[in-house]
C-alpha atoms as a PDB file:
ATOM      1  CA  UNK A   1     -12.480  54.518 -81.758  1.00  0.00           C
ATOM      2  CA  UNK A   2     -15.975  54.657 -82.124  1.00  0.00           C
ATOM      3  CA  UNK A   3     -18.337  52.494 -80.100  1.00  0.00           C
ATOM      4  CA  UNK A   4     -21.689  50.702 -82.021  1.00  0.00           C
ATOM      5  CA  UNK A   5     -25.062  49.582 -80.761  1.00  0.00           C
ATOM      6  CA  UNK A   6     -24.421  45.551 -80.786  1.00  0.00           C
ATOM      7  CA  UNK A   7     -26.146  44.376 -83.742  1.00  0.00           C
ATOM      8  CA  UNK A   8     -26.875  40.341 -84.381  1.00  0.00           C
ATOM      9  CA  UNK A   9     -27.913  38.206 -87.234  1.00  0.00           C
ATOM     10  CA  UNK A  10     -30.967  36.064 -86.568  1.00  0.00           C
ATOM     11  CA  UNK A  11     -32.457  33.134 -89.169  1.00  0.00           C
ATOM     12  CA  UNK A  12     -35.322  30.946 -88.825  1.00  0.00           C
ATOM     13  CA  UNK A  13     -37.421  28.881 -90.657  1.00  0.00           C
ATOM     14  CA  UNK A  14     -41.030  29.594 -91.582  1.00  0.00           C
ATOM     15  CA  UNK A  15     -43.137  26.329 -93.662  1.00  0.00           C
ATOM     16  CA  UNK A  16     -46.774  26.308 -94.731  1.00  0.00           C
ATOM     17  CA  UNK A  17     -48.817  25.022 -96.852  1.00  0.00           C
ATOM     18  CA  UNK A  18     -52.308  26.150 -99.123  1.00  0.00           C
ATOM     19  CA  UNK A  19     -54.826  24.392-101.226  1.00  0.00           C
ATOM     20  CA  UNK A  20     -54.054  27.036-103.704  1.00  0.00           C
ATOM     21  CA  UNK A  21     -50.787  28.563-105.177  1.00  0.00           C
ATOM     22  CA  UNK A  22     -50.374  31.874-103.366  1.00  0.00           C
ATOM     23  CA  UNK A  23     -49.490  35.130-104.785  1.00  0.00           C
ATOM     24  CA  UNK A  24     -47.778  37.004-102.501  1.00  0.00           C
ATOM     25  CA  UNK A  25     -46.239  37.073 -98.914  1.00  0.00           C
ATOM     26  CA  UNK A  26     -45.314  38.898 -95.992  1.00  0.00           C
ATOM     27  CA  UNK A  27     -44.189  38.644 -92.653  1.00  0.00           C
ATOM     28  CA  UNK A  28     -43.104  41.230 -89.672  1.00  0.00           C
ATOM     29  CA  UNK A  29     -42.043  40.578 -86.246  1.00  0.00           C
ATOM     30  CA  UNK A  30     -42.089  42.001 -83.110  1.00  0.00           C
ATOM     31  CA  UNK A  31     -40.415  42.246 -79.408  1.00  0.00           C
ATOM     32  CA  UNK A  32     -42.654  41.037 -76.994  1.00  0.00           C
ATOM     33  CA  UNK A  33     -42.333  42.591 -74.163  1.00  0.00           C
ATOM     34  CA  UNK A  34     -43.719  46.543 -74.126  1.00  0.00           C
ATOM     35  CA  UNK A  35     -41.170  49.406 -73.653  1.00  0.00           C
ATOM     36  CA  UNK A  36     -42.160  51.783 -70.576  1.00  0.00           C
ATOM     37  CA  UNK A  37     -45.021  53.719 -73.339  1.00  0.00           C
ATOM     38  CA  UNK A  38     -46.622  50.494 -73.603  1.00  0.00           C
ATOM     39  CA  UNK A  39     -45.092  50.461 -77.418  1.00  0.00           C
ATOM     40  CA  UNK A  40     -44.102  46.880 -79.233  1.00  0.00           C
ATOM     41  CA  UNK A  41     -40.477  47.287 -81.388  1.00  0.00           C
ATOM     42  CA  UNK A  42     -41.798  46.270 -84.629  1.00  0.00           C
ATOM     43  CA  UNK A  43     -39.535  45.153 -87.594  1.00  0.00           C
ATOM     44  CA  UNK A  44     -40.773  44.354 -91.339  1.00  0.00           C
ATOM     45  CA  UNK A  45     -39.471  41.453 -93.376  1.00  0.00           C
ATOM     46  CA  UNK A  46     -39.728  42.446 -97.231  1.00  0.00           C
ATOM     47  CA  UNK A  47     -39.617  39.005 -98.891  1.00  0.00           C
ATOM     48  CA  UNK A  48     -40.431  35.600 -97.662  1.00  0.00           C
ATOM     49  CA  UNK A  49     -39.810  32.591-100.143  1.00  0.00           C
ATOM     50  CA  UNK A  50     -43.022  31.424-102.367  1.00  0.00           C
ATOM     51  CA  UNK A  51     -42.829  28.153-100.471  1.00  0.00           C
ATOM     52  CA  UNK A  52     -41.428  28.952 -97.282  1.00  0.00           C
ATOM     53  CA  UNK A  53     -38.277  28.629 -96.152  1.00  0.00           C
ATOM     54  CA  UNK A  54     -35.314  30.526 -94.390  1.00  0.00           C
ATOM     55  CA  UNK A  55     -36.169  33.883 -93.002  1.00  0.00           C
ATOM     56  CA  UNK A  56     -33.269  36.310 -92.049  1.00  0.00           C
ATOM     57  CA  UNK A  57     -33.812  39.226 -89.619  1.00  0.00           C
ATOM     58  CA  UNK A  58     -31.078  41.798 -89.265  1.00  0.00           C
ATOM     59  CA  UNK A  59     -29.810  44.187 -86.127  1.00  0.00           C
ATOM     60  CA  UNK A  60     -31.615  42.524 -83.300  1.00  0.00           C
ATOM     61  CA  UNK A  61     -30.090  44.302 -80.466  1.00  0.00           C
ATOM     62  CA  UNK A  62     -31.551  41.969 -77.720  1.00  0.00           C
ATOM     63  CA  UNK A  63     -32.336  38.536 -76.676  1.00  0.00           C
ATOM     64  CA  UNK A  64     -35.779  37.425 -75.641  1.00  0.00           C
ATOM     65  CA  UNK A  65     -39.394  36.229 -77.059  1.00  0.00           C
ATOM     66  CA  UNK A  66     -40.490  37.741 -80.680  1.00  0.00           C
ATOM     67  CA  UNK A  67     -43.659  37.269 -82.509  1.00  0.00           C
ATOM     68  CA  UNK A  68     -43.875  37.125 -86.178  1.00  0.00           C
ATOM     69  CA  UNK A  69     -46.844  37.608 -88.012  1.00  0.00           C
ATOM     70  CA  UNK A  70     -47.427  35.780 -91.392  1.00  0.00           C
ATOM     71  CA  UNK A  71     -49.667  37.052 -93.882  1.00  0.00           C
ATOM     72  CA  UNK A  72     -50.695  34.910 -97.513  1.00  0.00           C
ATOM     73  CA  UNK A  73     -52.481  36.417-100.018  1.00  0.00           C
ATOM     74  CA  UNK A  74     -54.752  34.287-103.167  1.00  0.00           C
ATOM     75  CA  UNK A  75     -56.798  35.832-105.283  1.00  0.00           C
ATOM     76  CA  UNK A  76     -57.605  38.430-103.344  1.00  0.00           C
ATOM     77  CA  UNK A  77     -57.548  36.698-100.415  1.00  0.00           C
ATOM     78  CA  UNK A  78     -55.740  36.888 -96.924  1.00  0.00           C
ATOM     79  CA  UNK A  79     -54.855  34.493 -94.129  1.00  0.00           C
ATOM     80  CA  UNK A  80     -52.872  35.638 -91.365  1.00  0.00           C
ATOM     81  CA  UNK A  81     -51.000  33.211 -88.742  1.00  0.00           C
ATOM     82  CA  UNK A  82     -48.770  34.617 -85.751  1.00  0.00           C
ATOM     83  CA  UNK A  83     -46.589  32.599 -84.045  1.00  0.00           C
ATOM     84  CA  UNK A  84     -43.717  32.819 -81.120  1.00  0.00           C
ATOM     85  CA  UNK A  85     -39.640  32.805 -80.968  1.00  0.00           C
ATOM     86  CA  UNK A  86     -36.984  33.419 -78.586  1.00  0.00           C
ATOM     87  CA  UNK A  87     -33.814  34.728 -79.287  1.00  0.00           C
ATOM     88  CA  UNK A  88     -31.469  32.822 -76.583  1.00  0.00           C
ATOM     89  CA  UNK A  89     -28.020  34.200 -77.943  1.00  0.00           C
ATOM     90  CA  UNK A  90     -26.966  36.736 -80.315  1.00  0.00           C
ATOM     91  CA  UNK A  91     -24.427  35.632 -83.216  1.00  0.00           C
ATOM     92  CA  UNK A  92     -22.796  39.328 -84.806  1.00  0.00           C
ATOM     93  CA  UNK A  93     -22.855  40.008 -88.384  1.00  0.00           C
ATOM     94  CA  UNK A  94     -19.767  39.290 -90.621  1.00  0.00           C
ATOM     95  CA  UNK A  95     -16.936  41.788 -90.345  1.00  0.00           C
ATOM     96  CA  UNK A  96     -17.949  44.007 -93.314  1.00  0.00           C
ATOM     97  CA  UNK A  97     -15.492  44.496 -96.171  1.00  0.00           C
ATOM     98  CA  UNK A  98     -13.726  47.575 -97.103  1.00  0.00           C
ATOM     99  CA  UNK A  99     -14.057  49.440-100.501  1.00  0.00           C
ATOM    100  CA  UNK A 100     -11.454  50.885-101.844  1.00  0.00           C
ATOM    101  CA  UNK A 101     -12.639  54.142-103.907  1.00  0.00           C
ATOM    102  CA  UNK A 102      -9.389  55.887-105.478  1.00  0.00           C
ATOM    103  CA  UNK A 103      -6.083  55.925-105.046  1.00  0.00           C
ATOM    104  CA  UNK A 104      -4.240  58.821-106.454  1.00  0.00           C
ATOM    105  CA  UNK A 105      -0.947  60.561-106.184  1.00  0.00           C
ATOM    106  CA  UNK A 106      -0.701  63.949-104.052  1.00  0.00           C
ATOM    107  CA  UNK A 107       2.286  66.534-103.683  1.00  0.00           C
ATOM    108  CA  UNK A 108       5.368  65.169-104.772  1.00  0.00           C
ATOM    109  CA  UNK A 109       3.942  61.789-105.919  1.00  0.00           C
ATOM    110  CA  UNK A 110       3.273  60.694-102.713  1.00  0.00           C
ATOM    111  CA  UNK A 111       0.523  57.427-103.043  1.00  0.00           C
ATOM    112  CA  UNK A 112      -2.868  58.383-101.266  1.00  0.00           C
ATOM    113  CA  UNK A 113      -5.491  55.817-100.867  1.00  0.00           C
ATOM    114  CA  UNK A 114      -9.584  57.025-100.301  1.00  0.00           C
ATOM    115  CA  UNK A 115     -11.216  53.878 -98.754  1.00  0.00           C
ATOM    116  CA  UNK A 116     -13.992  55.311 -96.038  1.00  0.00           C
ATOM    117  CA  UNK A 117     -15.192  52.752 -93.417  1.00  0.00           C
ATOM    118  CA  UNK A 118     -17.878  52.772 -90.918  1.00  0.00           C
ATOM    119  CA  UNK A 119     -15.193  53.017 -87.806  1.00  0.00           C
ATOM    120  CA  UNK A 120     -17.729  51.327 -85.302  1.00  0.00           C
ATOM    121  CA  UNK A 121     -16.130  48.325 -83.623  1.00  0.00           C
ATOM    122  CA  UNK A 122     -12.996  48.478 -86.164  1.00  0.00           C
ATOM    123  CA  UNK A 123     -10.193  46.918 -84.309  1.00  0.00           C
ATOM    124  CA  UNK A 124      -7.772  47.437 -87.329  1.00  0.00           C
ATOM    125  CA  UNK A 125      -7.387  47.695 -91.208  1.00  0.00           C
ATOM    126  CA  UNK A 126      -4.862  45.706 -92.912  1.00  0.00           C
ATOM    127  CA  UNK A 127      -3.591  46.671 -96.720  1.00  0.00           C
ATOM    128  CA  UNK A 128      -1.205  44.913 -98.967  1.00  0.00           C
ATOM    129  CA  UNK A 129       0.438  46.411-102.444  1.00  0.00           C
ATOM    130  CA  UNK A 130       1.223  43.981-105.041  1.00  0.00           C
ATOM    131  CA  UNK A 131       2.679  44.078-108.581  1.00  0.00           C
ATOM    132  CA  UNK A 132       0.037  41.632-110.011  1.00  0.00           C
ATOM    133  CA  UNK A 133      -3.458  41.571-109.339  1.00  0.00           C
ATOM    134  CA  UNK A 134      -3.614  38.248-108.010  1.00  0.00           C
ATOM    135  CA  UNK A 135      -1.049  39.320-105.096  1.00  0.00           C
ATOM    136  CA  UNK A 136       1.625  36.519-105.757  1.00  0.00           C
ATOM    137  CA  UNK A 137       4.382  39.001-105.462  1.00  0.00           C
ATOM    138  CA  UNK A 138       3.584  41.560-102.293  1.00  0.00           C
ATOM    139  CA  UNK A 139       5.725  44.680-101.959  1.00  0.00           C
ATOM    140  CA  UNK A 140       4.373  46.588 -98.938  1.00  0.00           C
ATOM    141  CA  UNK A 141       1.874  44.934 -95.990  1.00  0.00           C
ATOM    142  CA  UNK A 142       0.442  47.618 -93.283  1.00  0.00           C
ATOM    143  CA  UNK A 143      -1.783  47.051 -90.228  1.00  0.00           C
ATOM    144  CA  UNK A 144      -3.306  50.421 -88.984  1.00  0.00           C
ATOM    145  CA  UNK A 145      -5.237  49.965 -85.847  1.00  0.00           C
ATOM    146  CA  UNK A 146      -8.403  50.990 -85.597  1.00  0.00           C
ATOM    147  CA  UNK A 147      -7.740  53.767 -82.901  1.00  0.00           C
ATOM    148  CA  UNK A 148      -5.114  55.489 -86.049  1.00  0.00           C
ATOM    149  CA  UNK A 149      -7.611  54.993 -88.724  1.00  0.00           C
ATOM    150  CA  UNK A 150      -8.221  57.806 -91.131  1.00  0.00           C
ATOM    151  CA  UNK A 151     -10.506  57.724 -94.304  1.00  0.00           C
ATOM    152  CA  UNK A 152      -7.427  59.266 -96.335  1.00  0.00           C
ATOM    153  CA  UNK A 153      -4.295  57.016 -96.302  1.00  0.00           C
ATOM    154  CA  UNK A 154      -1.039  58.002 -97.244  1.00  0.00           C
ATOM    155  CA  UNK A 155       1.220  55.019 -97.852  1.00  0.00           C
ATOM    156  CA  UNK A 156       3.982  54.594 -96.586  1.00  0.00           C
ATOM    157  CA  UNK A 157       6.675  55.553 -99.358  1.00  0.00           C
ATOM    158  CA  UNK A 158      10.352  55.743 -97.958  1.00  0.00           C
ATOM    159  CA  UNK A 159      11.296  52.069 -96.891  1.00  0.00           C
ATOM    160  CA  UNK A 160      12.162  51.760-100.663  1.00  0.00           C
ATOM    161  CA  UNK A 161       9.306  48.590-101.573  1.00  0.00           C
ATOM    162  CA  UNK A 162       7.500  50.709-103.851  1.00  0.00           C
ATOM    163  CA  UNK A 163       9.788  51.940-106.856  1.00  0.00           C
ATOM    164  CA  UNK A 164       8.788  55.059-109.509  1.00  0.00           C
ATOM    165  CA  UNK A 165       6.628  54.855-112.437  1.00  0.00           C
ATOM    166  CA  UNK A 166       5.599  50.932-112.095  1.00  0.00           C
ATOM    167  CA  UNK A 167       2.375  49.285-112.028  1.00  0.00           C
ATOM    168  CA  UNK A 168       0.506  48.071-108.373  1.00  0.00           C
ATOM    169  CA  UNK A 169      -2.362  46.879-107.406  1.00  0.00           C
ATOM    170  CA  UNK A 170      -3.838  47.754-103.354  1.00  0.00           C
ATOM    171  CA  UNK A 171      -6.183  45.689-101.271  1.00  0.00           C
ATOM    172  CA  UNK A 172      -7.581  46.764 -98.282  1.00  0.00           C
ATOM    173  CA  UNK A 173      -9.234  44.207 -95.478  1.00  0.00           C
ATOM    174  CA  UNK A 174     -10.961  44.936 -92.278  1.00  0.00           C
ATOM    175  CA  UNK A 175     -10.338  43.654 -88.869  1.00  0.00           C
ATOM    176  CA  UNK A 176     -13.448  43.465 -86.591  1.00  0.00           C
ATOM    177  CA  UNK A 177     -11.341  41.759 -83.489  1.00  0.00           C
ATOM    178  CA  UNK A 178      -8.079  39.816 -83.100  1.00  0.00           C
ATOM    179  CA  UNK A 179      -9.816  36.906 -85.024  1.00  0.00           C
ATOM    180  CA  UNK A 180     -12.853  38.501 -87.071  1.00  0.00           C
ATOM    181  CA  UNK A 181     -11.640  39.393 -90.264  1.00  0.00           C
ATOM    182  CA  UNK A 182     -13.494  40.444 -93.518  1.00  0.00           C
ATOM    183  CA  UNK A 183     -13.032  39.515 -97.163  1.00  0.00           C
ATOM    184  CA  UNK A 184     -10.610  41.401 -98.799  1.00  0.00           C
ATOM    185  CA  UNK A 185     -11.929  44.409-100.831  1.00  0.00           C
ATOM    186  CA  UNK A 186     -11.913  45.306-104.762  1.00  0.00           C
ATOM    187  CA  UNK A 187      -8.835  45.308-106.068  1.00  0.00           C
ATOM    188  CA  UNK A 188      -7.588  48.607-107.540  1.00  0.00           C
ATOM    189  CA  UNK A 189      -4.857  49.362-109.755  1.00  0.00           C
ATOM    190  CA  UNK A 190      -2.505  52.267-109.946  1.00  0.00           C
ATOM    191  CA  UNK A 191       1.246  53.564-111.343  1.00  0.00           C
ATOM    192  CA  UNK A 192       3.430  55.111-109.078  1.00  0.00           C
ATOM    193  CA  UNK A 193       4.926  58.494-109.920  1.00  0.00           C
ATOM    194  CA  UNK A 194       8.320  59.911-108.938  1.00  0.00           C
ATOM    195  CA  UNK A 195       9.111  59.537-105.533  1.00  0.00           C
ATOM    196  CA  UNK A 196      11.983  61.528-104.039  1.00  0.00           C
ATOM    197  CA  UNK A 197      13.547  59.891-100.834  1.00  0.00           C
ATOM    198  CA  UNK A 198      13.078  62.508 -98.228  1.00  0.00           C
ATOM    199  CA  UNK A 199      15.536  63.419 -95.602  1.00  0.00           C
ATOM    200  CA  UNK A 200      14.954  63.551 -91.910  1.00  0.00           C
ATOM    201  CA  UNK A 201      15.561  66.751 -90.584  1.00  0.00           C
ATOM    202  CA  UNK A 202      16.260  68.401 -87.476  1.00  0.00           C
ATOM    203  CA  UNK A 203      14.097  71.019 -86.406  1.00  0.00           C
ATOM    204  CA  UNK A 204      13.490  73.117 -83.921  1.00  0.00           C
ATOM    205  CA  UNK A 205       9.607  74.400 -82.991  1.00  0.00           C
ATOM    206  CA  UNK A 206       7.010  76.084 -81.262  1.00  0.00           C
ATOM    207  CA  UNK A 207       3.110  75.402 -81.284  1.00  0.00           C
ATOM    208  CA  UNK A 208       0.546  77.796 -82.407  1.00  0.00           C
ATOM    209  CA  UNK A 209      -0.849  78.746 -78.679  1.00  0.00           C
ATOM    210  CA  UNK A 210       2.863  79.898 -78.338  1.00  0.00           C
ATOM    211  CA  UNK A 211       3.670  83.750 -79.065  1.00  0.00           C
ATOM    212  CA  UNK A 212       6.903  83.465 -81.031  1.00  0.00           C
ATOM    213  CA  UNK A 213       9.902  83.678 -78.844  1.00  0.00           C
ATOM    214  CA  UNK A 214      13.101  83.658 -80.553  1.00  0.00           C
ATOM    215  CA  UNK A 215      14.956  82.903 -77.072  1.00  0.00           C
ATOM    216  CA  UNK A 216      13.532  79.373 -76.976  1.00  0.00           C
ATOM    217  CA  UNK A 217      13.277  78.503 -81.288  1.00  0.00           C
ATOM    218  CA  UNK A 218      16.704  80.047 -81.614  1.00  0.00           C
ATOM    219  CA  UNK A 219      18.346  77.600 -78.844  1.00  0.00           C
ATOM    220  CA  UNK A 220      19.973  74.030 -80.133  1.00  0.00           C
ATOM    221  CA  UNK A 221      18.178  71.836 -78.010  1.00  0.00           C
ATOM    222  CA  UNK A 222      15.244  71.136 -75.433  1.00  0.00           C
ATOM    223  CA  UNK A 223      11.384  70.261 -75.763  1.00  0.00           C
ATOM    224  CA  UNK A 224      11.490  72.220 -79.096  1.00  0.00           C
ATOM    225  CA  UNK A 225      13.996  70.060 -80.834  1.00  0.00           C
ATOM    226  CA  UNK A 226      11.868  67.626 -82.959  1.00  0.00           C
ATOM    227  CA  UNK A 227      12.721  65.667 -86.302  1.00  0.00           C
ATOM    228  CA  UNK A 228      10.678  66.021 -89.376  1.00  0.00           C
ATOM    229  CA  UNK A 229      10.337  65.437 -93.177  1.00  0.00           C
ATOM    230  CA  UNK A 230       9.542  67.924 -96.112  1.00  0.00           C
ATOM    231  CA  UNK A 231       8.096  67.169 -99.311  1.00  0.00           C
ATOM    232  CA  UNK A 232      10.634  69.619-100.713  1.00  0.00           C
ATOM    233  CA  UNK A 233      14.343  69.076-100.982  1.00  0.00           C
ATOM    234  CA  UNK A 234      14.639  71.800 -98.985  1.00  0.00           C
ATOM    235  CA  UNK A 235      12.290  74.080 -97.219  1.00  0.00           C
ATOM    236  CA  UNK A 236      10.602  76.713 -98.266  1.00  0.00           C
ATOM    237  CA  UNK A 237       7.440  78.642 -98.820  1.00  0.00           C
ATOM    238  CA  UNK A 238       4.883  75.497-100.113  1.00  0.00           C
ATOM    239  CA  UNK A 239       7.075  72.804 -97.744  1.00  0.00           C
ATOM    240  CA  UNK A 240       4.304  70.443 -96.546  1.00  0.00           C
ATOM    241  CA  UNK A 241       5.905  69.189 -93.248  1.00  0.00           C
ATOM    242  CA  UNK A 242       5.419  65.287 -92.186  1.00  0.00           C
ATOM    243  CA  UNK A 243       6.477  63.173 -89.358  1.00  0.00           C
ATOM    244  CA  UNK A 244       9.700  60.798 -89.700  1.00  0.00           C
ATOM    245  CA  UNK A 245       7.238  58.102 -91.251  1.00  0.00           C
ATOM    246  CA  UNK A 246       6.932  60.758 -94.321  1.00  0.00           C
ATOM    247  CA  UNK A 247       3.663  60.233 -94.565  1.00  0.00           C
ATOM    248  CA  UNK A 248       1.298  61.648 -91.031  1.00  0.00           C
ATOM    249  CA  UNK A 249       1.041  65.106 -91.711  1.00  0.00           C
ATOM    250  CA  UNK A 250       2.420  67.113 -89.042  1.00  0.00           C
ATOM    251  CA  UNK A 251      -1.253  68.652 -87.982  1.00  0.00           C
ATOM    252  CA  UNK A 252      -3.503  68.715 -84.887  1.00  0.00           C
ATOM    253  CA  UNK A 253      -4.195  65.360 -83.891  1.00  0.00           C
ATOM    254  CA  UNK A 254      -1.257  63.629 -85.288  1.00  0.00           C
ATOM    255  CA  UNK A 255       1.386  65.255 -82.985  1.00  0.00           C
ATOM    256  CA  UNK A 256       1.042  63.140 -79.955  1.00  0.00           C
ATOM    257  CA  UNK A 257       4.825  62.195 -80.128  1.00  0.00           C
ATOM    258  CA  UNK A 258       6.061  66.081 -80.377  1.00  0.00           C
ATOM    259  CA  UNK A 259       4.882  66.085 -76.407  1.00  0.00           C
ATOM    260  CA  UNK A 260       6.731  65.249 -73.866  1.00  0.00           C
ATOM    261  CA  UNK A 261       5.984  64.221 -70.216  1.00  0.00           C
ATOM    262  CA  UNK A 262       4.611  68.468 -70.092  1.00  0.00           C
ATOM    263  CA  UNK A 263       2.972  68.987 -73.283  1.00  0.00           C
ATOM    264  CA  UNK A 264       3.420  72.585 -74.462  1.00  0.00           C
ATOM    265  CA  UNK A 265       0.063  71.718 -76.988  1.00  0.00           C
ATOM    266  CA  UNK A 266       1.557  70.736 -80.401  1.00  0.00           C
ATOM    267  CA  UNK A 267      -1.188  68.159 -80.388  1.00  0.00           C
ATOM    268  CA  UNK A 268      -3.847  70.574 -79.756  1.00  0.00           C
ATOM    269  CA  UNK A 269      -2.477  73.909 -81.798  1.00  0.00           C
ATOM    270  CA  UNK A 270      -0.072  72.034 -84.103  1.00  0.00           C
ATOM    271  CA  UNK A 271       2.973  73.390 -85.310  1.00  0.00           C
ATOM    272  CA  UNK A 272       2.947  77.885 -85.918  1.00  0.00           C
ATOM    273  CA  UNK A 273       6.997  78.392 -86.272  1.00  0.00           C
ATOM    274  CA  UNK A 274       9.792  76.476 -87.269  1.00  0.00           C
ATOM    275  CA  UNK A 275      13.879  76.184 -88.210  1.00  0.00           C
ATOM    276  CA  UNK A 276      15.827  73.581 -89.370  1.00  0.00           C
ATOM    277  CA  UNK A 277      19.750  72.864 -88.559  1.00  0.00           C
ATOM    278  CA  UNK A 278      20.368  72.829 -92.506  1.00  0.00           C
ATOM    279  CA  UNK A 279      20.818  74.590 -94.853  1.00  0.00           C
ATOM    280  CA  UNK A 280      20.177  78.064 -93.113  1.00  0.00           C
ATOM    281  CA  UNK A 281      19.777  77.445 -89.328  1.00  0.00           C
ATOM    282  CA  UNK A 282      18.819  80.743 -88.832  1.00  0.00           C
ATOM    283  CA  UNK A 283      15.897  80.865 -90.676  1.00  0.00           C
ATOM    284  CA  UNK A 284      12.517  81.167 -88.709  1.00  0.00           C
ATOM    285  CA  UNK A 285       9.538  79.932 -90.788  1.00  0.00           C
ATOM    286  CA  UNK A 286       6.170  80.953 -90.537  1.00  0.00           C
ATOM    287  CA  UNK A 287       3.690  77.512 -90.881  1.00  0.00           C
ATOM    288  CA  UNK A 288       0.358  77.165 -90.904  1.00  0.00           C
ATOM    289  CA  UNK A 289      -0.608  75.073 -88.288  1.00  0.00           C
ATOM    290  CA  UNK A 290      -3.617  73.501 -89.398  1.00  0.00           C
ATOM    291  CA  UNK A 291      -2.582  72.058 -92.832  1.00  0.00           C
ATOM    292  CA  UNK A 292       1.342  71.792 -91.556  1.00  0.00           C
ATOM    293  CA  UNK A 293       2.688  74.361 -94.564  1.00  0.00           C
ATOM    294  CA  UNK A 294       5.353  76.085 -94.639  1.00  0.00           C
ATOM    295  CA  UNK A 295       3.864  79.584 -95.719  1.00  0.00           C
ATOM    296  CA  UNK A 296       7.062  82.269 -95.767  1.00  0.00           C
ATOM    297  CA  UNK A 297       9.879  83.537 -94.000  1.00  0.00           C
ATOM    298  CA  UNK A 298       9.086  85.236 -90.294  1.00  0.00           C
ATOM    299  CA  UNK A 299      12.172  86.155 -89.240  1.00  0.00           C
ATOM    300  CA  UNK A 300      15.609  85.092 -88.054  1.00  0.00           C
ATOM    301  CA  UNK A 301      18.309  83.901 -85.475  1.00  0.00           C
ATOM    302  CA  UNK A 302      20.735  86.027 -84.316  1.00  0.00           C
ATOM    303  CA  UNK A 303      24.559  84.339 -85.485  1.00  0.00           C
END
């Protein structure tokens, strides 16, 4: 998870007065105290109110003593005043909300969601799917944390909440800690397609910084015995292969639970060969390990 600069929210309140209506206003402020180059950390402020009023300064990154400089204009005219505050302690910015950009259905009608967020101090991301738009009647609820977060989301579609060719509607949240949360994002409508349950399989493989060896993906058990799920009925050349939650795609990164207490690097190299118990147990397929497809037939086990 990705680590940000701390960033606060500071407000204060600047009054004055003049013996004639003024026509324009600025203000800047500035740290204090020098950096090593004998440089100030300047900020500008592009509006202050007509009258005065609340001033908001965003990203401070540290406490201490600021000046601000205030500068009226009339007629032509200037005035400039400069005054002094201190920033004792550092309130954070609201937990920003999530936008949802698509959502879209992928190979085999599996639901994909595009929401991007800026992954810096994101402790988790919560979605819900609905059939109505005001989220009376919620189907499916998921809370990825923040350390699992990917831009592209594929939702979760074999615990049977979401049914074919129906009308939902998908909100996204995010969570900044255990209690920050933000406001929920747009709300964006979509129809599901048609959605095959998908089998879990028993498979047998070997990772791409492997040569193939037929001794080891040939035998019926071991550290190459893993369970997966196709987007195919059964496999073949085109099968996009997915972990048991049939949606992570069974690529680099995503294979943490295909190592054991030795990792042979399936979460490094990802997945090169593979065989499944059923139909054909014999049959060795070549895959290409970076997009986890099935591309042809390599070769086979001897009966």
């Amino acid at each position: 998870m990705a680590t940000a600069t701390t960033k606060c929210n500071i407000s204060f309140q600047i009054y004055y007065t003049s013996s004639i209506p003024t026509t324009g206003a600025t203000a800047s402020f500035r740290y204090k105290i020098k950096d090593s180059a004998g440089s100030y950390t300047q900020y500008d402020i592009t509006s202050v109110p007509a009258s005065g009023g609340v001033i908001s300064i965003p990203n401070i990154q540290v406490t201490g003593e600021y000046e601000y400089i205030l500068e009226l204009s009339a007629n032509g005219v200037s005035d400039t005043h400069t005054g002094i505050f201190n920033v004792e302690k550092c309130t954070p910015p609201a937990c920003e909300t999530p936008v949802i950009k698509s959502v879209y259905l992928g190979e085999g009608d599996q639901i994909i969601m595009d929401y991007p967020v800026d992954e810096a101090d994101l402790y988790a991301i919560e979605y819900q799917i609905a059939t109505d738009d005001k989220f009376t009647n919620i189907v499916q609820v998921r809370v990825i944390m923040g350390s699992d977060y990917t831009p592209i989301e594929f939702i979760e579609m074999n615990d049977g909440a979401i049914t074919n060719e129906t009308a939902y509607y998908i909100r996204a949240r995010r969570h900044c800690s255990k209690s920050v949360v933000s406001d929920w994002s747009n709300v964006f409508g979509f129809r599901s397609g048609k959605w095959g349950v998908r089998r879990v399989l028993e498979a047998y493989c070997l990772p791409a910084n492997y040569d193939l060896d037929k001794k080891s993906i040939c035998q019926t058990g071991g550290v190459w015995k893993k369970q997966v799920i196709l987007d195919t009925p059964e496999p073949r050349a085109g099968s996009f292969i997915f972990l048991i939650d049939g949606t992570t795609s069974a690529i680099p990164g995503n294979l943490r639970e295909f190592e054991s207490d030795n990792p042979v690097g399936f979460n490094q190299h990802g997945i090169r060969w593979i065989r499944f118990e059923a139909p054909d147990w014999s049959i060795i397929y070549n895959v290409d390990p970076k997009i986890g497809k099935i591309i042809d037939i390599s070769s086979y086990c001897e009966s």
